[in-house]
Protein backbone atom coordinates (compact mmCIF):
# COMPACT_ATOMS: atom_id res chain seq x y z
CA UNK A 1 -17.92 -67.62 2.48
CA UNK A 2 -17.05 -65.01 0.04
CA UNK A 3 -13.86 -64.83 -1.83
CA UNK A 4 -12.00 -61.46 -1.00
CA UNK A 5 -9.01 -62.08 -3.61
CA UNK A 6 -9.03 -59.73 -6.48
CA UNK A 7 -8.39 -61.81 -9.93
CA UNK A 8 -4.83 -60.99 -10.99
CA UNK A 9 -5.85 -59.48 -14.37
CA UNK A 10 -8.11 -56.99 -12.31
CA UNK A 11 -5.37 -56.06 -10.28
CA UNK A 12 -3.23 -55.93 -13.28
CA UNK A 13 -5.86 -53.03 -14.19
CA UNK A 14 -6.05 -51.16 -11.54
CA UNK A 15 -2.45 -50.81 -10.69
CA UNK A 16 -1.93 -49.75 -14.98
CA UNK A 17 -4.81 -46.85 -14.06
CA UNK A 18 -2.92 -45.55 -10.98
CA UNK A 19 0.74 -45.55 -13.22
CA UNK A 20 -1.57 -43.84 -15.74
CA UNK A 21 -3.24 -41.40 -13.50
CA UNK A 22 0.20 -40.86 -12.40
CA UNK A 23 1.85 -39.63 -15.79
CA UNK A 24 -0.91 -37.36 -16.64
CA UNK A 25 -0.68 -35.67 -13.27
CA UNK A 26 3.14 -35.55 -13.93
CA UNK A 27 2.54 -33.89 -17.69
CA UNK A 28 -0.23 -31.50 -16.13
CA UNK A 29 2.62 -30.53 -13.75
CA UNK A 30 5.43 -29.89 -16.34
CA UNK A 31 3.36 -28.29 -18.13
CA UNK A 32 2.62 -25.21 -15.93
CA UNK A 33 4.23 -21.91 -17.06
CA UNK A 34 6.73 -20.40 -14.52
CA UNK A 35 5.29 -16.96 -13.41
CA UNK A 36 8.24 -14.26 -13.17
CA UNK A 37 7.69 -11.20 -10.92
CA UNK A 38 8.88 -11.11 -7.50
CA UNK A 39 7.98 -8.53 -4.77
CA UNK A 40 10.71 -7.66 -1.52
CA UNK A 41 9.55 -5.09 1.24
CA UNK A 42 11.64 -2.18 1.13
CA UNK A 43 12.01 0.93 3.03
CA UNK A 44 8.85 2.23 4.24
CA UNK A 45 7.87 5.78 2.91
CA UNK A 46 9.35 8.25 5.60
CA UNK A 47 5.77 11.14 5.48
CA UNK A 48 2.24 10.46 6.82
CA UNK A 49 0.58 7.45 4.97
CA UNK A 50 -1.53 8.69 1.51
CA UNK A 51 -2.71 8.05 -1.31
CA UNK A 52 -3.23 10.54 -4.70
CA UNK A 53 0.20 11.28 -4.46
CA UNK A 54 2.84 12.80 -7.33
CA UNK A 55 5.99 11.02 -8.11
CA UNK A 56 8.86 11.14 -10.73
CA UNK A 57 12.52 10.61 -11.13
CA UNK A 58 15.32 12.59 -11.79
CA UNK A 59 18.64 10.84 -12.37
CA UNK A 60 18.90 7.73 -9.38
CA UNK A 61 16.64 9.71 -7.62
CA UNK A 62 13.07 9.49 -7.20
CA UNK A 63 10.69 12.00 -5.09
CA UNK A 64 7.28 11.22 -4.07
CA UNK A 65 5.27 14.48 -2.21
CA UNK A 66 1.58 15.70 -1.92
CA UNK A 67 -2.04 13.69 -1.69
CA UNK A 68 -4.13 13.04 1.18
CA UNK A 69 -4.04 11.69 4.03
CA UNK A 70 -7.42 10.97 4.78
CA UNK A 71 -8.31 14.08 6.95
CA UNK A 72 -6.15 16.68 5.58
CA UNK A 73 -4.36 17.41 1.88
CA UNK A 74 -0.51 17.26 1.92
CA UNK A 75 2.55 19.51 0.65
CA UNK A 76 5.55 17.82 2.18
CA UNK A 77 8.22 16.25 -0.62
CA UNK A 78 10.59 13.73 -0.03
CA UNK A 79 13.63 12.38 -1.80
CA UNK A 80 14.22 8.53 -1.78
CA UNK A 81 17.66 7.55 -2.84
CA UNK A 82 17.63 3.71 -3.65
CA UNK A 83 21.89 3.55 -3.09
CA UNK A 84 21.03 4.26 0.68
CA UNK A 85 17.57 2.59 0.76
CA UNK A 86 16.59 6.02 2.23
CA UNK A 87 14.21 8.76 2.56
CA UNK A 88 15.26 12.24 2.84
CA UNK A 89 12.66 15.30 3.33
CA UNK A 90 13.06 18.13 0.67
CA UNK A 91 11.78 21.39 0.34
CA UNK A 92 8.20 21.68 0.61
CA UNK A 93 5.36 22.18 -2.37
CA UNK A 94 4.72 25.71 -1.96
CA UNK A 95 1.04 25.88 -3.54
CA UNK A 96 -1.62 25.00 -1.77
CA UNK A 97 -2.08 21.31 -0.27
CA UNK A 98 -3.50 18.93 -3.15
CA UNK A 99 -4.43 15.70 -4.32
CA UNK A 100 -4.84 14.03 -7.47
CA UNK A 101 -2.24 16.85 -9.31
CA UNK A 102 0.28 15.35 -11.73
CA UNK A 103 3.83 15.73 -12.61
CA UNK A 104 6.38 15.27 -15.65
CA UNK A 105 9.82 15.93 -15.82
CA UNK A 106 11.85 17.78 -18.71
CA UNK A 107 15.63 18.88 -18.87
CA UNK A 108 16.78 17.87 -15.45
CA UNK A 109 13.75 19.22 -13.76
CA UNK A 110 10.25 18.19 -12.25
CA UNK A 111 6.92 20.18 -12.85
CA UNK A 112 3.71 19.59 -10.38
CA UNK A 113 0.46 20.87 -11.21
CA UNK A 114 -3.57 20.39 -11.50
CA UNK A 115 -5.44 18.49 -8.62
CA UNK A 116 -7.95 19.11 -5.84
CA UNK A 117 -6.95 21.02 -3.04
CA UNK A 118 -10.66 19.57 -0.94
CA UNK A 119 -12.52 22.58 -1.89
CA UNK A 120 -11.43 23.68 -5.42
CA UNK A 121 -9.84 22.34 -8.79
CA UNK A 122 -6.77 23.50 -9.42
CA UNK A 123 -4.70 24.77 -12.66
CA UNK A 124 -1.52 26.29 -11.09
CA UNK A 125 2.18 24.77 -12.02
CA UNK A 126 5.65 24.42 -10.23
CA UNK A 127 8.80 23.63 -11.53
CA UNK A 128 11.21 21.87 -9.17
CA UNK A 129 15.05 22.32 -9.08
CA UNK A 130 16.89 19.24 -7.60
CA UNK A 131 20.08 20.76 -7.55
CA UNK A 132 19.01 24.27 -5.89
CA UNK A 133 15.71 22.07 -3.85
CA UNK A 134 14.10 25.08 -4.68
CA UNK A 135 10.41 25.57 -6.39
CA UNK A 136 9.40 28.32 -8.85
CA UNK A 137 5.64 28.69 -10.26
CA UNK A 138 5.26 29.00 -13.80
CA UNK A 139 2.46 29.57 -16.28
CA UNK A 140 -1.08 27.88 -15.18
CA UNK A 141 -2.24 24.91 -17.06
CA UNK A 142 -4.22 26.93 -19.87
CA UNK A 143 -7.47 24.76 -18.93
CA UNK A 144 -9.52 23.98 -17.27
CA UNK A 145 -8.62 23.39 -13.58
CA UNK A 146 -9.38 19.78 -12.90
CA UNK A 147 -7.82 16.77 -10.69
CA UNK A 148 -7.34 12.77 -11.74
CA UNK A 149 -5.37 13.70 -15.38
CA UNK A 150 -2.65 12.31 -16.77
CA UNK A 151 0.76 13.93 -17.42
CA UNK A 152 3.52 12.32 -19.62
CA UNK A 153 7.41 13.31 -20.15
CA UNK A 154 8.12 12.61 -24.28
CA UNK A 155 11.55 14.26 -25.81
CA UNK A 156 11.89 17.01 -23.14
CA UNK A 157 8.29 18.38 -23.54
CA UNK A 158 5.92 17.60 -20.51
CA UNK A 159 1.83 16.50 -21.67
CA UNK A 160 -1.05 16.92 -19.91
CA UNK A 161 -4.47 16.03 -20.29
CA UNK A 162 -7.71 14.30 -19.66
CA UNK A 163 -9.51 14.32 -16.07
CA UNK A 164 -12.25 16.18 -14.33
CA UNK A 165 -13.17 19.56 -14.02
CA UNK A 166 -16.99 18.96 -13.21
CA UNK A 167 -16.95 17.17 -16.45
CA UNK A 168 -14.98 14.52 -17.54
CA UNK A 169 -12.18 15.79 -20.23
CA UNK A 170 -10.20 15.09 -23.16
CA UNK A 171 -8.12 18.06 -24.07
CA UNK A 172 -4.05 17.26 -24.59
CA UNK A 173 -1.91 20.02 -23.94
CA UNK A 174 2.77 20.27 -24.35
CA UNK A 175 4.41 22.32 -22.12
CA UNK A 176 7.86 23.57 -23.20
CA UNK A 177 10.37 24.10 -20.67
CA UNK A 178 12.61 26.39 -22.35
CA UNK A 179 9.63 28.71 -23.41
CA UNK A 180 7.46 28.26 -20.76
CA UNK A 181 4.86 28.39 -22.72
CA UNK A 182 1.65 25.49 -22.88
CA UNK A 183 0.30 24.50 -26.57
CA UNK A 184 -2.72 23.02 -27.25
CA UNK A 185 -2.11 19.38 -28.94
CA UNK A 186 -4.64 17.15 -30.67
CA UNK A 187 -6.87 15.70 -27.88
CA UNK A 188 -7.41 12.46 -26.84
CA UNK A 189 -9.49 10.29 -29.49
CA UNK A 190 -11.95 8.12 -28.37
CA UNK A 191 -13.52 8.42 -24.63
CA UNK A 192 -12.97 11.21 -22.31
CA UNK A 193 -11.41 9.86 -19.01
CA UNK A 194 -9.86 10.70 -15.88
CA UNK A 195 -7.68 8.64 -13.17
CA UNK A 196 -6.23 6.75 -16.26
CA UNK A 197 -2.80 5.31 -16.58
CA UNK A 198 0.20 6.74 -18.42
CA UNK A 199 3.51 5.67 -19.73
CA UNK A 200 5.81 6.94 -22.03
CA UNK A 201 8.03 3.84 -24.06
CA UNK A 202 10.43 4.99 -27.09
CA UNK A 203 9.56 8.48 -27.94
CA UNK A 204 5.48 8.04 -27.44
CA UNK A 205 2.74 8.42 -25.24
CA UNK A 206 0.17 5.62 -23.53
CA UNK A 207 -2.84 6.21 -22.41
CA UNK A 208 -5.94 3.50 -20.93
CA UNK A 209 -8.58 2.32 -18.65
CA UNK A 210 -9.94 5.61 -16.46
CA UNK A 211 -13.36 6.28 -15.56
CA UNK A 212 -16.19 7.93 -18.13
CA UNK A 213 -19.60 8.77 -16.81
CA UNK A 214 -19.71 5.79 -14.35
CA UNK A 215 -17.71 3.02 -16.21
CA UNK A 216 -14.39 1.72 -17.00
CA UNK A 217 -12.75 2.60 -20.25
CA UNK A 218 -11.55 -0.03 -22.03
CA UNK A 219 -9.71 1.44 -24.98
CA UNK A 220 -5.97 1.93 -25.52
CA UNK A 221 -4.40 5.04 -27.09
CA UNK A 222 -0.72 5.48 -28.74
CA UNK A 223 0.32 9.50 -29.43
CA UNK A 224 2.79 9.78 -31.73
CA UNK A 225 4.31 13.64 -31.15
CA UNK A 226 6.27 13.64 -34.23
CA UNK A 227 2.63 13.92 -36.16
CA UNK A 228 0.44 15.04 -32.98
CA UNK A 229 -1.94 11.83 -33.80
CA UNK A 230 -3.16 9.40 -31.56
CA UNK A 231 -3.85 5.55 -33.00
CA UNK A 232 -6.30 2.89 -31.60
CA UNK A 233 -4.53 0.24 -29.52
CA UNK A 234 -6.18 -3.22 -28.74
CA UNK A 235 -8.39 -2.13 -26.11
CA UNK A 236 -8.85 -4.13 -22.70
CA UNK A 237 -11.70 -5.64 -24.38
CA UNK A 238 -12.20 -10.03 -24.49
CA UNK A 239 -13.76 -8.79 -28.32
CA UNK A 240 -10.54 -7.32 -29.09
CA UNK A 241 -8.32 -9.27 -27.71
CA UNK A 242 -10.08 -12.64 -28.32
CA UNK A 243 -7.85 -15.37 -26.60
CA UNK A 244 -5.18 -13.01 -25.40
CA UNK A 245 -4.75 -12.73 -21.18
CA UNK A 246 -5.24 -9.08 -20.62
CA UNK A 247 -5.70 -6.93 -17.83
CA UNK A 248 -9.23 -6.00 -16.23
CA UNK A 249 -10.10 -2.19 -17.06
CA UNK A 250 -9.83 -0.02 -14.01
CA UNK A 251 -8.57 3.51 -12.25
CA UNK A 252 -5.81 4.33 -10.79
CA UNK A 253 -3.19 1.97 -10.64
CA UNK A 254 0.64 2.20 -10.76
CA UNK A 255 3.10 1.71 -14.15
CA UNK A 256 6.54 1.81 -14.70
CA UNK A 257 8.56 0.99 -17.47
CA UNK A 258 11.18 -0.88 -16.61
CA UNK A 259 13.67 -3.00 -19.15
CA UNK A 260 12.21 -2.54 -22.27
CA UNK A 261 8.84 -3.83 -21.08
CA UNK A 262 5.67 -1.81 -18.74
CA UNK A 263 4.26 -3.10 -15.69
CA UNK A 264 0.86 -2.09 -14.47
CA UNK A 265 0.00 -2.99 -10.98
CA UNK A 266 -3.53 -2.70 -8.79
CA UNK A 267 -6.09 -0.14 -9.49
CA UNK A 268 -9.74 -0.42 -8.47
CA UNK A 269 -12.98 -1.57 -10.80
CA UNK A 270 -15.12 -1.35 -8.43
CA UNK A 271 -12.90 -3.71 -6.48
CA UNK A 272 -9.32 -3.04 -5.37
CA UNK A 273 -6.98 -5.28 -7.71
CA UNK A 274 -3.62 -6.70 -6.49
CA UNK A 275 -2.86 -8.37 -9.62
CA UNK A 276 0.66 -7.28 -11.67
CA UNK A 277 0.91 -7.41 -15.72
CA UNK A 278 3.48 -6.69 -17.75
CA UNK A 279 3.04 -5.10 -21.19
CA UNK A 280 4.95 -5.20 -25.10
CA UNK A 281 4.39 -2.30 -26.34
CA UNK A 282 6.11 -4.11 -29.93
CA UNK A 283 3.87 -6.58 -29.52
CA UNK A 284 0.92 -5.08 -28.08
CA UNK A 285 1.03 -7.83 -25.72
CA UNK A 286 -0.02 -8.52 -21.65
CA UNK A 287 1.64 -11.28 -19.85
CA UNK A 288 0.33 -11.91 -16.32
CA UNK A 289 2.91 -11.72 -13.83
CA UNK A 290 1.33 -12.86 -10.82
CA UNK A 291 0.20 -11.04 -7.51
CA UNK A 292 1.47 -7.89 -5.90
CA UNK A 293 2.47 -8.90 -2.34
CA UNK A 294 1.97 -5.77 -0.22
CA UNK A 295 -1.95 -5.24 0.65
CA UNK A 296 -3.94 -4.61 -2.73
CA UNK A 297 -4.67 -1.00 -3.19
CA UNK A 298 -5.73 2.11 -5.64
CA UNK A 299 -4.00 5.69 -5.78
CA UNK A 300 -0.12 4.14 -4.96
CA UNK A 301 2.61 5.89 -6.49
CA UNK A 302 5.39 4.19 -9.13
CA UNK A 303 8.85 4.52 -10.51
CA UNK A 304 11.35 2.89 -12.02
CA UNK A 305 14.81 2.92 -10.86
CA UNK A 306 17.98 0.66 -12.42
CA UNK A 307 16.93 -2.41 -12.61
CA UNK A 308 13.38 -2.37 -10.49
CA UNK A 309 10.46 -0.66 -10.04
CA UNK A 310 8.86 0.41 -6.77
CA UNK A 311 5.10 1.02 -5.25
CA UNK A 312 4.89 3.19 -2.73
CA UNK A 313 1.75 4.55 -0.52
CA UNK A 314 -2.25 4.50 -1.76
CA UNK A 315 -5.41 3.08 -0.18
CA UNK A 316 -7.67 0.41 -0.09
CA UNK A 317 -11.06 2.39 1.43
CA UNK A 318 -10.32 4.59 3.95
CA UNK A 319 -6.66 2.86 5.12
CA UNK A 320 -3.80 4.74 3.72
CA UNK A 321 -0.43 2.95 3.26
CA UNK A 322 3.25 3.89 4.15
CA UNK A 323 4.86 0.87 2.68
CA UNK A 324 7.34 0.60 -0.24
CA UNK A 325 7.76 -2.52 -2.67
CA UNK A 326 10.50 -3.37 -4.57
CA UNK A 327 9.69 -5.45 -8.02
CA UNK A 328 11.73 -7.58 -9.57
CA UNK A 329 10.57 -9.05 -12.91
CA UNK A 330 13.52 -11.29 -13.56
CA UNK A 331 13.27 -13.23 -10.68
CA UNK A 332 10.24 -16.28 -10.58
CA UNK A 333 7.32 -15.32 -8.55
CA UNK A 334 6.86 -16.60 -4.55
């Protein structure tokens, strides 16, 4: 008959490996880093679902008009005031329907310009006057017409430059609004792109990722205005930024600065991207901040606003959104 009784001293063993097993699960546990970033649905956009949208802000204000719908380009503006969690219709964009255009704002006003109206490029530009909700056309972008560039507010000048007129670009061109008049800058060094992202942090211009002749840029471009240069970054690049987290290279995705720090969210690389990163522009510096929560999607709008920045509209194929996000980065990740 056999003997079914463990020895003591084996189960003395066993029960040591199971406390042991125990801590290091524990440690493992402890050890993970909290992930800040947290998303609330807010009030859904108030105009037909798009994507390839405009938006900016003006004061507590931020306006989101034009893109495309998925049948027909768009010239209907609206006003969302965040105090009120509301959208209010303004007066419309009176050039032609577009989408992919940009905007930039400068001394208390907005300018829209550039894009693809579905049968031509464009190159005309409107200035926008919240106070008077009134549009006047100024002097045309002095290139090439083109959609998917970039456009960047710096020290009351607007910049725009980069995208595709039939060929991808790299020009840089300053508007100023009290002259009206456009002035060609040093261009872009590096790749030619368009559909890249854009911020502006502390007097200077960002510029990365896009789309050149079938692939994703990687690099990472500073422009300084005082000296009209542009400096090399750390790219988005695992040979640049070795053991660094960094985000994927990709096209179109939202950023706002917000707090001192940028946030990039979504974009598409050949897949759409829901993931969220915040970026140090001292440090030159990505931290992941977990997942956007809304459905993943390219060609959203983005602004900033207090103390949170928002997502609004874009597409994942052929579905357009309507939805607004709210973004928290103080507050730890669901």
């Amino acid at each position: 008959m056999k003997n079914h009784f463990k020895p003591l001293g084996s189960i003395f063993r066993y029960t040591l490996l199971l406390l042991l097993m125990a801590g290091f699960t524990a440690c493992e546990s402890s050890d993970e880093e909290t992930v800040y970033g947290n998303w609330i649905k807010d009030s859904d956009f108030a105009g037909l679902a798009r994507s390839g949208a405009v938006s900016f802000t003006i004061g507590d204000v931020a306006y989101v008009g034009t893109g495309y719908d998925g049948k027909t380009r768009l010239k209907d503006f609206w006003q969302y005031d965040p105090a009120k969690s509301a959208w209010t219709r303004i007066a419309d964009f009176p050039g032609a329907a577009r989408s992919s255009a940009v905007s930039f704002t400068a001394n208390g006003k907005a300018y829209v310009g550039t894009g693809y109206d579905g049968v031509s490029n464009l190159k005309d530009f409107w200035e926008y006057d919240p106070e008077a909700d009134a549009w006047t056309q100024i002097a045309d972008f002095p290139a090439s017409a083109r959609y998917g560039a970039v456009a960047l507010s710096i020290d009351n000048y607007g910049y725009v430059g980069a995208g595709y007129d039939g060929n991808y670009q790299k020009d840089f061109w300053q508007y100023d609004p009290t002259t009206g008049e456009w002035e060609e800058k040093v261009g872009l060094i590096g790749t030619k792109r368009m559909n890249a992202f854009a911020f502006t942090y502390n007097g200077k211009g960002y510029i990365g990722g896009g789309l050149n002749n079938g692939l994703y840029v990687t690099d990472f471009l500073q422009y300084d205005p005082a000296t009209d240069s542009w400096v090399r970054l750390k790219g988005l690049d695992s040979d640049e930024r070795e053991d660094e987290v960094y985000p994927a290279s990709r096209v179109s995705p939202v950023t706002f600065v917000l707090n001192n720090k940028v946030y990039l969210v979504g974009g598409t690389n050949g897949a759409i991207q829901s993931d969220v990163w915040e970026y140090d522009p001292v440090t030159d510096l990505w931290t992941a901040m977990g997942t956007f929560e809304g459905s993943a999607r390219e060609g959203a709008v983005g602004f900033a606003i207090g103390n949170y920045g928002y997502v609004v509209t874009g597409n994942n194929g052929g579905y357009r959104f309507d939805d607004m996000w709210q973004f928290d980065p103080t507050i730890v990740a669901d």
